[in-house]
Protein backbone atom coordinates (compact mmCIF):
# COMPACT_ATOMS: atom_id res chain seq x y z
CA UNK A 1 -123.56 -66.93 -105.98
CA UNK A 2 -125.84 -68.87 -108.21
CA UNK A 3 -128.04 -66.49 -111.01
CA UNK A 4 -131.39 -67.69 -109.31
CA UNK A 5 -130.70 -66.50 -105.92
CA UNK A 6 -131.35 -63.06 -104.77
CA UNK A 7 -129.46 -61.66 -101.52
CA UNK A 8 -130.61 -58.95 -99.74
CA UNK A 9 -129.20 -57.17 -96.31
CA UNK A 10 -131.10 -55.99 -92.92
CA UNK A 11 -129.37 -53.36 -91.14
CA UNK A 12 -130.04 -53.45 -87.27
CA UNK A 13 -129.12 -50.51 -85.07
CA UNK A 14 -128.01 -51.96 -81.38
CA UNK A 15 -129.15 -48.79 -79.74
CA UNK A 16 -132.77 -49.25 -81.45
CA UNK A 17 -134.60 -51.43 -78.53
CA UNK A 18 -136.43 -53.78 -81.33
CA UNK A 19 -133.04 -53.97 -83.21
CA UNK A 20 -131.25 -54.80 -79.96
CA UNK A 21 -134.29 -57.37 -79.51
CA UNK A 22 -133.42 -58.69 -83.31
CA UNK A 23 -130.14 -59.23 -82.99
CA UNK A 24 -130.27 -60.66 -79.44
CA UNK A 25 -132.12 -63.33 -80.98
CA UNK A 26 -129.94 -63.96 -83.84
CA UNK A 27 -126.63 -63.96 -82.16
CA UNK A 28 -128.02 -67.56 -80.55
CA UNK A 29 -125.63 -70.76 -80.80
CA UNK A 30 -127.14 -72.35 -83.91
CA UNK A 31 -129.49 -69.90 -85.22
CA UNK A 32 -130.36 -69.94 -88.39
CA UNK A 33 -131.12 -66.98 -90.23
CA UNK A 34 -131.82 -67.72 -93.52
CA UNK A 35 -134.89 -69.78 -92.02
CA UNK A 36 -136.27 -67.58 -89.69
CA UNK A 37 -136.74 -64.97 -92.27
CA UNK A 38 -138.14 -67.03 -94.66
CA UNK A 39 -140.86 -68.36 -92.20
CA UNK A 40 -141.61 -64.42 -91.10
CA UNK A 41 -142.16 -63.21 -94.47
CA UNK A 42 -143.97 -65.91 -95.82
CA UNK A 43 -146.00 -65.57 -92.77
CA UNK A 44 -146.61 -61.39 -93.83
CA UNK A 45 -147.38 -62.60 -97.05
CA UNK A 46 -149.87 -64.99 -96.53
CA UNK A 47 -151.49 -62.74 -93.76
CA UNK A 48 -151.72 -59.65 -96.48
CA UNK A 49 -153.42 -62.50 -98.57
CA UNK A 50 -156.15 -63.22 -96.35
CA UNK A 51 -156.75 -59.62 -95.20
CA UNK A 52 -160.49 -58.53 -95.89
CA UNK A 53 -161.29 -54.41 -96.48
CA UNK A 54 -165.17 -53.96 -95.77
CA UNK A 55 -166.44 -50.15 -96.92
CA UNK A 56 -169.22 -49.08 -94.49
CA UNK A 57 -171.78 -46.86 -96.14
CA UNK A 58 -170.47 -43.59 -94.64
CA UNK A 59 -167.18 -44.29 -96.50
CA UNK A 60 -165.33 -45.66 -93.27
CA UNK A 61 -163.28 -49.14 -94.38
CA UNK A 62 -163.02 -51.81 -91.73
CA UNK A 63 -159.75 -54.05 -92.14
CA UNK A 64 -160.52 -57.70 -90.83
CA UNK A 65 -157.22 -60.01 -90.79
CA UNK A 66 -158.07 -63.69 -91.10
């Protein structure tokens, strides 16, 4: 493996029902991984980005996801 790639693992647990979900999904003729994941997190990432945190005046935040 080339020195500017990182691999990392995801351990899925068929009797979890999101897991089962998860690996349903990936277990499709010509699915690929390596894409799907990439999409989803840079999706997260971009989403944490653009989160606003509003602090009310009696100390309460308000989260607002854009």
């Amino acid at each position: 493996m080339s020195k500017n790639k990182i691999k990392k693992t995801v351990s899925l647990n068929i009797t979890n029902p999101d897991d089962a979900e998860i690996i349903k999904k990936i277990s499709e003729p010509n699915f690929n991984f390596n894409e799907w994941a990439r999409k989803l997190m840079l999706e997260d990432i971009r989403r944490e980005k653009n989160k606003i945190v509003h602090k009310s005046e009696k100390g309460g935040i308000k989260i607002v996801l854009g």
